[in-house]
PDB file of N, CA and C in Angstrom:
ATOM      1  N   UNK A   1       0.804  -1.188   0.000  1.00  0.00           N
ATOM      2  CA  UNK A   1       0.000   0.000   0.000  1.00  0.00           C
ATOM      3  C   UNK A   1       0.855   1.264   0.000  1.00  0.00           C
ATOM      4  N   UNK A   2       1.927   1.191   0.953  1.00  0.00           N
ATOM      5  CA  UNK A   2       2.593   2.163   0.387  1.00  0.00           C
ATOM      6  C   UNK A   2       3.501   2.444  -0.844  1.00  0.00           C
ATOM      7  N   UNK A   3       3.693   1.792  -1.282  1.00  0.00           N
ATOM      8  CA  UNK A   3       4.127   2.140  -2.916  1.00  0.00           C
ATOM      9  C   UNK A   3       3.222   2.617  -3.545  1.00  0.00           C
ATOM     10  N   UNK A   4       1.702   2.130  -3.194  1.00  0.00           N
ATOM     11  CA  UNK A   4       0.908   2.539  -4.536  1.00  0.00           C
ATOM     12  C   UNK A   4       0.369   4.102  -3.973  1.00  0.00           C
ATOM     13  N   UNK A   5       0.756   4.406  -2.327  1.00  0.00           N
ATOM     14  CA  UNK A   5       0.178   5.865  -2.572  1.00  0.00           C
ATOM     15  C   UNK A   5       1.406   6.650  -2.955  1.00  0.00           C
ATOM     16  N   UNK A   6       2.073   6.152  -3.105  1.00  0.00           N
ATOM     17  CA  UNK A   6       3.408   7.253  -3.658  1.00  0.00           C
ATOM     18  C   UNK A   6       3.234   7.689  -5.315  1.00  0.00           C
ATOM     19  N   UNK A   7       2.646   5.992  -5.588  1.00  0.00           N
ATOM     20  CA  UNK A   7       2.729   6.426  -7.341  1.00  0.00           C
ATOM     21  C   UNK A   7       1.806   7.656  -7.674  1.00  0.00           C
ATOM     22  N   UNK A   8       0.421   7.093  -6.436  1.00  0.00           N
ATOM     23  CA  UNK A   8      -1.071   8.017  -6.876  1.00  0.00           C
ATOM     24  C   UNK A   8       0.238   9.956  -6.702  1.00  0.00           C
ATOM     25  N   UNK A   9       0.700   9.994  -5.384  1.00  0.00           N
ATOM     26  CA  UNK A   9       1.632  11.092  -5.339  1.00  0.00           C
ATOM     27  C   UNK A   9       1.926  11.547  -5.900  1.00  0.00           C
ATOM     28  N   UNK A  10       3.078  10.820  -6.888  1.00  0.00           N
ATOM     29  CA  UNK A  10       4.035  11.079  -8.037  1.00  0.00           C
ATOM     30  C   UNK A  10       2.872  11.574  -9.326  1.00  0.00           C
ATOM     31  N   UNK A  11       1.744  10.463  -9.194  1.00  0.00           N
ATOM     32  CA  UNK A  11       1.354  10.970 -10.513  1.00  0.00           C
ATOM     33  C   UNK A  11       0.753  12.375 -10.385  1.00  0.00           C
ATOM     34  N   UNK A  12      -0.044  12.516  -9.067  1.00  0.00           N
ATOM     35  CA  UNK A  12      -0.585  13.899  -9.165  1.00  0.00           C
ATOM     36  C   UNK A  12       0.044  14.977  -8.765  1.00  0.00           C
ATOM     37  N   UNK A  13       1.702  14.932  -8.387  1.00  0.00           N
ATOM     38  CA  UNK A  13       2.836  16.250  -8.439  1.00  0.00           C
ATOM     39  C   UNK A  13       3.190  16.332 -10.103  1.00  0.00           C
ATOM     40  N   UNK A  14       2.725  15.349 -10.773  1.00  0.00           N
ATOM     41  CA  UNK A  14       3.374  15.467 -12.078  1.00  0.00           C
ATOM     42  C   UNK A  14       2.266  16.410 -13.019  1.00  0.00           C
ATOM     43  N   UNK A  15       1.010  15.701 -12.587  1.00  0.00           N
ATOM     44  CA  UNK A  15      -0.301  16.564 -13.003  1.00  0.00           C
ATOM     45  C   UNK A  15      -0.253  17.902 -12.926  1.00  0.00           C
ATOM     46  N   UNK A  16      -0.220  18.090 -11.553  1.00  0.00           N
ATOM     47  CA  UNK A  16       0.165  19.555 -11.087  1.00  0.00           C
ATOM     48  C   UNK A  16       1.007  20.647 -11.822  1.00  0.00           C
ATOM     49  N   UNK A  17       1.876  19.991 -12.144  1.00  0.00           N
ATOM     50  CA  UNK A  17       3.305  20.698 -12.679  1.00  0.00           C
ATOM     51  C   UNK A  17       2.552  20.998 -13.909  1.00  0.00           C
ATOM     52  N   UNK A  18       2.234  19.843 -14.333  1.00  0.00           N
ATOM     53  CA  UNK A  18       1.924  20.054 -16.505  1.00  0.00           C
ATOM     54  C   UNK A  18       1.243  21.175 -15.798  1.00  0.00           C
ATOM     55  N   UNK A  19      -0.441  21.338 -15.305  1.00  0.00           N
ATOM     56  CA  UNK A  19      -1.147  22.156 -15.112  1.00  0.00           C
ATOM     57  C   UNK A  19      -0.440  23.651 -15.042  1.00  0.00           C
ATOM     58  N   UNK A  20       0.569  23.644 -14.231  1.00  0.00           N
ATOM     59  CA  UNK A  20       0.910  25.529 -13.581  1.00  0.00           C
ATOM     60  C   UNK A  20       1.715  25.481 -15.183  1.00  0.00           C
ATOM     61  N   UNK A  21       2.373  24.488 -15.690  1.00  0.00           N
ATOM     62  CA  UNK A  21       2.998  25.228 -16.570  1.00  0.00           C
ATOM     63  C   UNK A  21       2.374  25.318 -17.996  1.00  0.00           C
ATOM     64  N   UNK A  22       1.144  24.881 -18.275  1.00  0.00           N
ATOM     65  CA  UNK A  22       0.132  25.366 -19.099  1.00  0.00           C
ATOM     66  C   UNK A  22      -0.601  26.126 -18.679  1.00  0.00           C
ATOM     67  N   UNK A  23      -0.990  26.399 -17.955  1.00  0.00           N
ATOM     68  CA  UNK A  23      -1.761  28.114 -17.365  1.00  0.00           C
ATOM     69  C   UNK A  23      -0.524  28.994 -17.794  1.00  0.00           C
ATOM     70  N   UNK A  24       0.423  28.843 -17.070  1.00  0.00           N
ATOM     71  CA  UNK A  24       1.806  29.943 -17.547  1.00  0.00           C
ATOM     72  C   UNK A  24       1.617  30.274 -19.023  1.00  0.00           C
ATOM     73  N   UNK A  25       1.783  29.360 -19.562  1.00  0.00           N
ATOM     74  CA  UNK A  25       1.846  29.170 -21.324  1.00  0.00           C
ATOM     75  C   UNK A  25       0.454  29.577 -21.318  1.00  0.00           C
ATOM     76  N   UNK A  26      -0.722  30.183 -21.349  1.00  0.00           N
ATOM     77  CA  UNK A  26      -1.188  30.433 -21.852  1.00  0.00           C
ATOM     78  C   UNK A  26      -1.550  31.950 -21.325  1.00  0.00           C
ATOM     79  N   UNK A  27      -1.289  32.283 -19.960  1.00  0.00           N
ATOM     80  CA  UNK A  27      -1.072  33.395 -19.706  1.00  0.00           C
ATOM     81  C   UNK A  27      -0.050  34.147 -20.667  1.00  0.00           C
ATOM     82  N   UNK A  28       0.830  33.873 -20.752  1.00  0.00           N
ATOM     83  CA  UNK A  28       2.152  34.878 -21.287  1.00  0.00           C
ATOM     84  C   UNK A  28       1.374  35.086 -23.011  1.00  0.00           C
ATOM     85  N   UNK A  29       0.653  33.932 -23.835  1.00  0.00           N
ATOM     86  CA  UNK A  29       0.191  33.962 -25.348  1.00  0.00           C
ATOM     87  C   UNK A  29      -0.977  34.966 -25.052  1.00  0.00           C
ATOM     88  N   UNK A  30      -1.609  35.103 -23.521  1.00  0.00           N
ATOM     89  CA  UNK A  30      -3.148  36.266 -23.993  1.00  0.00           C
ATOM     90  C   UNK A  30      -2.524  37.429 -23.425  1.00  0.00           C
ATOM     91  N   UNK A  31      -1.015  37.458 -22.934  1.00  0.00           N
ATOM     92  CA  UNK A  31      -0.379  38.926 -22.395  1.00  0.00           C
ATOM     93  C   UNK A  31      -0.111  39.559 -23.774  1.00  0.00           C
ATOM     94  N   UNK A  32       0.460  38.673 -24.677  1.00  0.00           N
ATOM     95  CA  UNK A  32       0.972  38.938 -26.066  1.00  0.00           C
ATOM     96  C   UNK A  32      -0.087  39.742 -27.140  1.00  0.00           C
ATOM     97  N   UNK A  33      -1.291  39.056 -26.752  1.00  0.00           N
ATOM     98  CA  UNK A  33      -2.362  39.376 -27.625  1.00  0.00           C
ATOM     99  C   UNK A  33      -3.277  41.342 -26.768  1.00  0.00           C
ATOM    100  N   UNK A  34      -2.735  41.653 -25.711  1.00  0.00           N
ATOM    101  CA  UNK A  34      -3.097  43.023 -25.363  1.00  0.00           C
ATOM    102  C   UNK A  34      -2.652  43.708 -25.642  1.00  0.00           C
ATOM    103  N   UNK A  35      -3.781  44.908 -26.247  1.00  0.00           N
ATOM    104  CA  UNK A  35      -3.115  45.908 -26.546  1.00  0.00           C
ATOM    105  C   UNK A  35      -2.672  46.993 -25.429  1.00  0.00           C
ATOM    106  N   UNK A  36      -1.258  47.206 -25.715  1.00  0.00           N
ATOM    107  CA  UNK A  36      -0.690  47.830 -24.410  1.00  0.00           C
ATOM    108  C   UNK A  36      -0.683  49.455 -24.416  1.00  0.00           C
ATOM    109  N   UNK A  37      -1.345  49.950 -23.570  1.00  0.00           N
ATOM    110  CA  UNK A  37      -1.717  52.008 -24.015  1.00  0.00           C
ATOM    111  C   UNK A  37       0.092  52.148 -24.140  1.00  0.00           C
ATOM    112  N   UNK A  38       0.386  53.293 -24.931  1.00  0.00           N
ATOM    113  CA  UNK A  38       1.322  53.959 -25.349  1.00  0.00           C
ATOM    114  C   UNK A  38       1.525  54.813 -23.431  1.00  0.00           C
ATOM    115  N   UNK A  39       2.576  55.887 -23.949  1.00  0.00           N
ATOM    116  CA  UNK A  39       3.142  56.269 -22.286  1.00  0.00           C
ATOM    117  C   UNK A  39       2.216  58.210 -22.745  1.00  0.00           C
ATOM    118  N   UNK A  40       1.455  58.160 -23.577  1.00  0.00           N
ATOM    119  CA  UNK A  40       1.547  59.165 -24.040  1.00  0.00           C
ATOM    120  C   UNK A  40       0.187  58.636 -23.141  1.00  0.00           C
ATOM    121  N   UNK A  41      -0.834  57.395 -23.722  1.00  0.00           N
ATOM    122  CA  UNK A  41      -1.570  57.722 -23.415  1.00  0.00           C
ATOM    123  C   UNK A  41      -2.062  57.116 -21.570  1.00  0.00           C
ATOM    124  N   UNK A  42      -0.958  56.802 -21.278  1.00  0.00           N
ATOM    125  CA  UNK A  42      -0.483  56.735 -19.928  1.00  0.00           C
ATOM    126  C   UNK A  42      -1.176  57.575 -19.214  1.00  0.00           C
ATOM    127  N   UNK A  43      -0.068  58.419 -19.434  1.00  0.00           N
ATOM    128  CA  UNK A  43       0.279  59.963 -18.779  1.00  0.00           C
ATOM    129  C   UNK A  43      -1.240  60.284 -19.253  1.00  0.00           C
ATOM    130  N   UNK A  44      -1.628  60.536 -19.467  1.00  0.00           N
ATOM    131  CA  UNK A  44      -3.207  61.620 -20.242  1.00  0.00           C
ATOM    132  C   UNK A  44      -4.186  60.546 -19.393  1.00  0.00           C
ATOM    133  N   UNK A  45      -4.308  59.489 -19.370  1.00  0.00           N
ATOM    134  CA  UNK A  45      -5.316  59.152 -18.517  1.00  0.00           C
ATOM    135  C   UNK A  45      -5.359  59.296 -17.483  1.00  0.00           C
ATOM    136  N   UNK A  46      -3.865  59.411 -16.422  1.00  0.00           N
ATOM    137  CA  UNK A  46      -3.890  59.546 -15.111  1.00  0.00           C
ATOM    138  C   UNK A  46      -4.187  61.207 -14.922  1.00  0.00           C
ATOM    139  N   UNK A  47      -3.949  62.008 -16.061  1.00  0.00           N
ATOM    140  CA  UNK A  47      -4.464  63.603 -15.141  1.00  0.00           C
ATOM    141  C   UNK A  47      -5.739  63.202 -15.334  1.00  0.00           C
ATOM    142  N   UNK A  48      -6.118  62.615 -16.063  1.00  0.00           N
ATOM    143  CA  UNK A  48      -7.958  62.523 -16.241  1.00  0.00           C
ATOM    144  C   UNK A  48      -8.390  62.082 -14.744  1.00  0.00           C
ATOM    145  N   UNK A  49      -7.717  60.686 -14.782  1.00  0.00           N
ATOM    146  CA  UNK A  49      -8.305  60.165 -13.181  1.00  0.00           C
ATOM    147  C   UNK A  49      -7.770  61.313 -11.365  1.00  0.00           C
ATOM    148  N   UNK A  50      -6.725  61.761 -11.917  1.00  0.00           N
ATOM    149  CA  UNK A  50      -6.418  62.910 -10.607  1.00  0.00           C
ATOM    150  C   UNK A  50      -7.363  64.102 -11.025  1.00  0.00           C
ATOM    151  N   UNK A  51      -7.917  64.785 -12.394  1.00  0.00           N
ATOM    152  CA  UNK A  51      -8.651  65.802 -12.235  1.00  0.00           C
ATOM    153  C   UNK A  51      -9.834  65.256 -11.631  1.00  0.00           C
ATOM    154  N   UNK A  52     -10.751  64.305 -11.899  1.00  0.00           N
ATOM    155  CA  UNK A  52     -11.644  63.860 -11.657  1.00  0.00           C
ATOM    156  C   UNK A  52     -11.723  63.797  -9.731  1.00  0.00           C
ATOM    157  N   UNK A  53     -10.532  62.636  -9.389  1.00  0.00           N
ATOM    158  CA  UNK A  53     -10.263  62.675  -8.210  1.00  0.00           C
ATOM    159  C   UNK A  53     -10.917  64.144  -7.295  1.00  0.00           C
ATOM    160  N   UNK A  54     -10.023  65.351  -7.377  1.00  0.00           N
ATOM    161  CA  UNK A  54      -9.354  66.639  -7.270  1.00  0.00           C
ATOM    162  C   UNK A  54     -11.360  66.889  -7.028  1.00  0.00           C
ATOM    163  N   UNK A  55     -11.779  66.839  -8.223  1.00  0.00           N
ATOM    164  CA  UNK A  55     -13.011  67.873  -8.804  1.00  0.00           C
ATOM    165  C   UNK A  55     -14.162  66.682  -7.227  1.00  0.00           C
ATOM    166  N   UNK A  56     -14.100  65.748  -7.262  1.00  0.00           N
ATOM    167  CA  UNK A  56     -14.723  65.000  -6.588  1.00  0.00           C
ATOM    168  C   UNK A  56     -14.598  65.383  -4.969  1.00  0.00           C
ATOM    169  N   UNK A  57     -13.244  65.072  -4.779  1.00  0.00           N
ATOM    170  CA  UNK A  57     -13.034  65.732  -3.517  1.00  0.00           C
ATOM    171  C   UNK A  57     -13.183  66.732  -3.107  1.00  0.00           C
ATOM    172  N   UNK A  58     -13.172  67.870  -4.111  1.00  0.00           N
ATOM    173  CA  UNK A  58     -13.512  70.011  -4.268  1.00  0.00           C
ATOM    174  C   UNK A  58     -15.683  69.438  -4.448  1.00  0.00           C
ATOM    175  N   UNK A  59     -15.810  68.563  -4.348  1.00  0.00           N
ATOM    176  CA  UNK A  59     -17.746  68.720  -4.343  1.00  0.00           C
ATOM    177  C   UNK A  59     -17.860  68.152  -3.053  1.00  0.00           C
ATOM    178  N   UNK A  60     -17.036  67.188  -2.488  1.00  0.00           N
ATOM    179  CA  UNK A  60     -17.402  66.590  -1.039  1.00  0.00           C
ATOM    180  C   UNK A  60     -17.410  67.438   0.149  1.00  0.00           C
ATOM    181  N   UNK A  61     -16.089  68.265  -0.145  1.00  0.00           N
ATOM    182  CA  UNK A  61     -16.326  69.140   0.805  1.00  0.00           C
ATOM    183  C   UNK A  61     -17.243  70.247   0.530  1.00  0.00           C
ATOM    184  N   UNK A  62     -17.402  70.668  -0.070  1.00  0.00           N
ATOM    185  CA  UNK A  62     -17.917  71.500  -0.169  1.00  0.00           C
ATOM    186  C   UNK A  62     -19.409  71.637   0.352  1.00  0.00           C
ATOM    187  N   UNK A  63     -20.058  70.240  -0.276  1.00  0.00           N
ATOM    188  CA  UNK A  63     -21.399  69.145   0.412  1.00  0.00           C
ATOM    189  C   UNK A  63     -21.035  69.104   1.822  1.00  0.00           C
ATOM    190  N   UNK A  64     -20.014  69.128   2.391  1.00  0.00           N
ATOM    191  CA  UNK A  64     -19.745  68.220   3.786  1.00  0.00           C
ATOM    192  C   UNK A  64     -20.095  70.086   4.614  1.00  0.00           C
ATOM    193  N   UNK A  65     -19.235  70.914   4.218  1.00  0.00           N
ATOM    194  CA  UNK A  65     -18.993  72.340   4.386  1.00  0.00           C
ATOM    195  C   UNK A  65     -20.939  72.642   4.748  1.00  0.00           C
ATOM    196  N   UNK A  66     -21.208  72.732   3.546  1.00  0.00           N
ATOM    197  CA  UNK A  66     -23.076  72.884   3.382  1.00  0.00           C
ATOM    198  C   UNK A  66     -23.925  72.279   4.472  1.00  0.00           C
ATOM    199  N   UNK A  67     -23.319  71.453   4.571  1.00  0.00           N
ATOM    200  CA  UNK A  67     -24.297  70.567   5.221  1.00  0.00           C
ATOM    201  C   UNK A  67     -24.274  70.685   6.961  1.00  0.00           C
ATOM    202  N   UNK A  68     -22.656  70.962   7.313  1.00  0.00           N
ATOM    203  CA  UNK A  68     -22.807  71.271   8.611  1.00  0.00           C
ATOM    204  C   UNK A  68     -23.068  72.657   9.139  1.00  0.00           C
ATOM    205  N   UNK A  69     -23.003  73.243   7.998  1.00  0.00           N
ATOM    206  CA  UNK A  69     -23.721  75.340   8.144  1.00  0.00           C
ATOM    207  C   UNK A  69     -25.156  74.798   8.125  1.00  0.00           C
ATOM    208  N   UNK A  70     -25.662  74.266   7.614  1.00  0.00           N
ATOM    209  CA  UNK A  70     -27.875  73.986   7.357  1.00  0.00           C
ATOM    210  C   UNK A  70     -27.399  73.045   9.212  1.00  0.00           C
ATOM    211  N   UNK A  71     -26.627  72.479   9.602  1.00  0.00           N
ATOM    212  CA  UNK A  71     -27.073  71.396  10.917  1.00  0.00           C
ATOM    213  C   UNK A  71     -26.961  72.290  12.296  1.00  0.00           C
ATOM    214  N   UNK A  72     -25.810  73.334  11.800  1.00  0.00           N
ATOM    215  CA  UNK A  72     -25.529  74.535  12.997  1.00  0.00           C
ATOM    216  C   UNK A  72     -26.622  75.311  12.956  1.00  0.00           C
ATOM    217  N   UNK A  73     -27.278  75.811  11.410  1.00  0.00           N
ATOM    218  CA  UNK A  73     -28.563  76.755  11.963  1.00  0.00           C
ATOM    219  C   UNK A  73     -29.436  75.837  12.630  1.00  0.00           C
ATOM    220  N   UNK A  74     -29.764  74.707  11.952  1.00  0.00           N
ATOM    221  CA  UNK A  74     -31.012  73.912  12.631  1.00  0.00           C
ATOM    222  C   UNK A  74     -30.756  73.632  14.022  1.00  0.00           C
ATOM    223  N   UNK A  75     -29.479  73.298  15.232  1.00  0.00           N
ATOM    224  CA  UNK A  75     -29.305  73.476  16.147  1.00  0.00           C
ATOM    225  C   UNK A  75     -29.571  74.868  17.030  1.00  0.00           C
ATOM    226  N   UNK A  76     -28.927  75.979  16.486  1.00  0.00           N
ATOM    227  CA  UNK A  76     -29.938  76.823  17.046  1.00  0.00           C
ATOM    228  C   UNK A  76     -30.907  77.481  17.201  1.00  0.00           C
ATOM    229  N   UNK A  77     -31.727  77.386  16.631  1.00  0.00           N
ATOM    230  CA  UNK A  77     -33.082  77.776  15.909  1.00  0.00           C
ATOM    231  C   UNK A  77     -33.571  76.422  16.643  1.00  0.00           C
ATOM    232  N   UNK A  78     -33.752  75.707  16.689  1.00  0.00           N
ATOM    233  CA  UNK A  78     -34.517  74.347  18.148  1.00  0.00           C
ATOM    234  C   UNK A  78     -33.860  74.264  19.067  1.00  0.00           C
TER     235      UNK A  78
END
């Protein structure tokens, strides 16, 4: 019995292996097939995502600002 769980072992470290190294192989052939943005258009998307950021955070406060001036009158006024 113990020989034969070594083989079942052997066979399924061997399974294993083919497996990671066909996922690999087919990872690296669908890395090949993306199209990769240029640095031009890199750069140009990230001010997009920091203006956006920037403009998002300049409305929160501003909401946050609003909102506790309307909670201070309503505190004193009741």
């Amino acid at each position: 019995m113990v020989g034969s769980s070594r083989t079942h072992e052997g066979i399924f470290i061997i399974r294993f292996y083919k497996q990671v190294v066909q996922f690999i192989s087919e990872v690296k052939a669908e890395l090949m097939k993306v199209a990769w943005p240029t640095k031009e258009e890199t750069v140009s998307s990230t001010w997009v995502v920091i203006t956006a950021v920037a403009l998002v955070a300049v409305w929160i406060f501003i909401a946050d600002k609003a909102s506790a001036i309307v909670m201070m009158t309503l505190q004193r006024v009741f």
